[in-house]
Structure formats: structure tokens, C-alpha cells
N, C-alpha and C. Protein backbone atom coordinates (compact mmCIF):
# COMPACT_ATOMS: atom_id res chain seq x y z
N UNK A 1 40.01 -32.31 -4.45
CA UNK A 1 41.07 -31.34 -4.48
C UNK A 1 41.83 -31.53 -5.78
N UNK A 2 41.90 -30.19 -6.37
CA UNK A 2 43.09 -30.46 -7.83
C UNK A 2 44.24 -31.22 -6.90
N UNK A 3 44.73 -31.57 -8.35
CA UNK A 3 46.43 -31.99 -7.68
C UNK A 3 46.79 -30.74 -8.44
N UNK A 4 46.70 -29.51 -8.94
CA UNK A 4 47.48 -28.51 -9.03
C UNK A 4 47.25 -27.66 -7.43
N UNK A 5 46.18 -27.67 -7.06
CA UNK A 5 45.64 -27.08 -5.95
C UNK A 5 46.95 -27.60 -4.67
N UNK A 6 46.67 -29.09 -4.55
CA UNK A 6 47.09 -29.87 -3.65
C UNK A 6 48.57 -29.63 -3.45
N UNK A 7 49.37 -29.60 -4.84
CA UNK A 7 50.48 -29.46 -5.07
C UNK A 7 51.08 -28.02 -4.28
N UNK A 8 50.49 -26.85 -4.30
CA UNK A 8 50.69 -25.94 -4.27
C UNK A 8 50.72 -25.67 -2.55
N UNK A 9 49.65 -26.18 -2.15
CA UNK A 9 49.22 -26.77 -0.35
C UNK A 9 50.56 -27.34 -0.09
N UNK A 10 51.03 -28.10 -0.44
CA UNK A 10 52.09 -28.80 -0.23
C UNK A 10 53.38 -28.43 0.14
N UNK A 11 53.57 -27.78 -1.18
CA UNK A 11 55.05 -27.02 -1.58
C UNK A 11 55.23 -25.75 -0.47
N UNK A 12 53.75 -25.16 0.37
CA UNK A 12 53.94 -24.27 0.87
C UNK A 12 54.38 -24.94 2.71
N UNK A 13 53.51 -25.93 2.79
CA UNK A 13 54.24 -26.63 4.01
C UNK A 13 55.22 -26.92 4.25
N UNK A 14 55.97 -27.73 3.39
CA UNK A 14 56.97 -28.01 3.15
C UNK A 14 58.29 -26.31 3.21
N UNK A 15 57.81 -25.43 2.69
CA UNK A 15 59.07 -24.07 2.36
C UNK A 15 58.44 -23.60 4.36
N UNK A 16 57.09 -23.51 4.81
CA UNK A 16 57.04 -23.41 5.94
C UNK A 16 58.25 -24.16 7.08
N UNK A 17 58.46 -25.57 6.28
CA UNK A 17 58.76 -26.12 7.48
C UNK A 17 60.27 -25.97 7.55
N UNK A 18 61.16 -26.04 6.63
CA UNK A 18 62.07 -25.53 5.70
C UNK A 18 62.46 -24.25 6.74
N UNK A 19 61.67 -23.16 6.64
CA UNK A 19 61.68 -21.60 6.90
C UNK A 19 61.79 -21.73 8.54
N UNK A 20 60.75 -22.62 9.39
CA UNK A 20 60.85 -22.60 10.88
C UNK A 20 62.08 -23.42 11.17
N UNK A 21 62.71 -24.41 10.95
CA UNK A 21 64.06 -25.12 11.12
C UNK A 21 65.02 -24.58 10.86
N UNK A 22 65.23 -23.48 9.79
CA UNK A 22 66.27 -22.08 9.54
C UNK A 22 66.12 -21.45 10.96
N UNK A 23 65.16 -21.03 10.48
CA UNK A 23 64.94 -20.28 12.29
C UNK A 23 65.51 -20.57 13.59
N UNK A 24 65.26 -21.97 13.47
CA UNK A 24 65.55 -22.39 14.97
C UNK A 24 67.39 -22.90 15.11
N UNK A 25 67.56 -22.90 13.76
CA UNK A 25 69.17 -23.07 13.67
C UNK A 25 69.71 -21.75 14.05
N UNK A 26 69.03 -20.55 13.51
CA UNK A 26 69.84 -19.37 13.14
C UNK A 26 69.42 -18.46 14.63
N UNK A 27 68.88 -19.30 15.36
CA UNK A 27 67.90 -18.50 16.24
C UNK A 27 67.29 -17.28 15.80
N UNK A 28 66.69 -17.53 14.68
CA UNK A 28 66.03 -15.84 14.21
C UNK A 28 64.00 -16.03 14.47
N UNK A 29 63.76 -15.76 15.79
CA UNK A 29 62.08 -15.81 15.79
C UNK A 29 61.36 -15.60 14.87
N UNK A 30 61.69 -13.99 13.96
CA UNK A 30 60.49 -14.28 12.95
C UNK A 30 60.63 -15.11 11.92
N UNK A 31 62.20 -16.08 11.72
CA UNK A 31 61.60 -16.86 10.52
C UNK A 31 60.95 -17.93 10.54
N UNK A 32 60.92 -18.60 12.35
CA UNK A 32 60.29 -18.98 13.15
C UNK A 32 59.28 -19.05 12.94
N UNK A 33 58.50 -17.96 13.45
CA UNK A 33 56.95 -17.70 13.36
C UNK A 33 56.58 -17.48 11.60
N UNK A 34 57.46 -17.27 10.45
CA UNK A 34 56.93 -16.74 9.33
C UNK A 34 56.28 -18.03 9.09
N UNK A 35 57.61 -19.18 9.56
CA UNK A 35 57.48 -21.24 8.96
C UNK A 35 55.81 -21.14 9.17
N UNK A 36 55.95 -21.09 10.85
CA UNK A 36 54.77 -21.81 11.13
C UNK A 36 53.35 -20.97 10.24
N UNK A 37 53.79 -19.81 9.98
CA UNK A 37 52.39 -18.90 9.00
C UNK A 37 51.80 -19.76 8.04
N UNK A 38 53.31 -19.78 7.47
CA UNK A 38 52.84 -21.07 5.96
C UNK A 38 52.71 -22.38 6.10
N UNK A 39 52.73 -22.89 7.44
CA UNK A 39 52.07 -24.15 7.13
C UNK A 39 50.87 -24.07 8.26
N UNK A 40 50.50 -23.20 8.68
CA UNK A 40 49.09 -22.78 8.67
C UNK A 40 48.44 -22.39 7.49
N UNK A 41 48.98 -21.77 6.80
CA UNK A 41 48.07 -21.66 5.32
C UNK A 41 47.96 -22.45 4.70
N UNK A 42 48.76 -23.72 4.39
CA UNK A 42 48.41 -24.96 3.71
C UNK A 42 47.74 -25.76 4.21
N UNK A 43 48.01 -25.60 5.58
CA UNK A 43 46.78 -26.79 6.37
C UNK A 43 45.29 -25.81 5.88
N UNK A 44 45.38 -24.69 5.89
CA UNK A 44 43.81 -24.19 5.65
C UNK A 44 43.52 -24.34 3.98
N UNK A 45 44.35 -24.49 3.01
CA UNK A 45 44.51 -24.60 1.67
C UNK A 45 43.54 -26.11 2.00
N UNK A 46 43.95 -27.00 2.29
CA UNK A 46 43.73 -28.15 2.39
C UNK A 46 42.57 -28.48 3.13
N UNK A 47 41.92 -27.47 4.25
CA UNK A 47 41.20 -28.28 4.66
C UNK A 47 39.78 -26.99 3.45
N UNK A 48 40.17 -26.29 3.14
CA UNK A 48 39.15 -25.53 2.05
C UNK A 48 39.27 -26.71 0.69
N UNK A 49 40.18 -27.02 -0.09
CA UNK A 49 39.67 -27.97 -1.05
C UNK A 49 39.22 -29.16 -0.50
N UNK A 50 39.42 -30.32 0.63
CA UNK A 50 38.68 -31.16 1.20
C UNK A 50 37.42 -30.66 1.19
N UNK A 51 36.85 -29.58 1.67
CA UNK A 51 35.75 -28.98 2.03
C UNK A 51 34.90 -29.17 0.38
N UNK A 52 35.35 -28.78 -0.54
CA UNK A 52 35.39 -28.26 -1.63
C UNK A 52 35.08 -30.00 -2.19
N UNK A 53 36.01 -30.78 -2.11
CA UNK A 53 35.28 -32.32 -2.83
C UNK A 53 34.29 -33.24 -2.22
N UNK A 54 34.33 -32.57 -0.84
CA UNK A 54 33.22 -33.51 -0.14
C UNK A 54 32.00 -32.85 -0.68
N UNK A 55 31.62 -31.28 -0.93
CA UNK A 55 30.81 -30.65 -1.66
C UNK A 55 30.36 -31.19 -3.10
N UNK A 56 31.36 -31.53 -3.37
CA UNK A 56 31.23 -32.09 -4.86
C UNK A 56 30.46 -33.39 -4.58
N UNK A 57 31.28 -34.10 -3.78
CA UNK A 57 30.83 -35.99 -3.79
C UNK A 57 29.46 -36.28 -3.82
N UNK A 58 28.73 -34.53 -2.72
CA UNK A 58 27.55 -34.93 -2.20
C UNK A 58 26.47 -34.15 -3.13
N UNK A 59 27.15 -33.47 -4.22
CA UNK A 59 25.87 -33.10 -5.02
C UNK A 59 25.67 -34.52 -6.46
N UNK A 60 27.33 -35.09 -6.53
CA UNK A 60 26.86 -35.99 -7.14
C UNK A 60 26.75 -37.18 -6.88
């Protein structure tokens, strides 16, 4: 995985998790559900470049 890649995976979990704890302060559901969007997309960011170096490891 880049660490620009990784970085980016990251920063989005993190504003996810950020975004669902607003939510649950402000009681507002969709910012709720927006959190949890984006750190579903970083967990899939992450498990696509994992995917992506184990590919690598095993051609070289």
C-alpha cells in the first residue's frame, strides 16, 4: 500500500468517525449514517491496496 494511498484511507476514517460522533451529539441520523459511509470506504480503500501488495509480494 502507498503511504500516500494509506494516508488518504486514513484521513477518511478518521473525518468518518469525527462525522458519526457529531451526529450522535447533535442527534442528526444522516450525519450518523454519512460517518459510518466513510469509514466503510476506507476500510474498503484498505482492504483493495492490501489486496494490491499481497499481489505484488507474490509476483515477486
Amino acid at each position: 500500500m502507498s503511504n500516500e494511498d494509506k494516508a488518504k484511507a486514513t484521513a477518511k476514517n478518521i473525518e468518518g468517525k469525527a462525522q458519526e460522533a457529531m451526529g450522535k451529539v447533535t442527534g442528526d441520523p444522516e450525519d450518523k449514517a454519512e460517518g459510518k459511509m466513510k469509514q466503510g470506504e476506507a476500510k474498503a480503500r484498505h482492504t483493495v491496496e492490501n489486496a494490491k501488495d499481497k499481489a505484488k509480494q507474490a509476483i515477486d
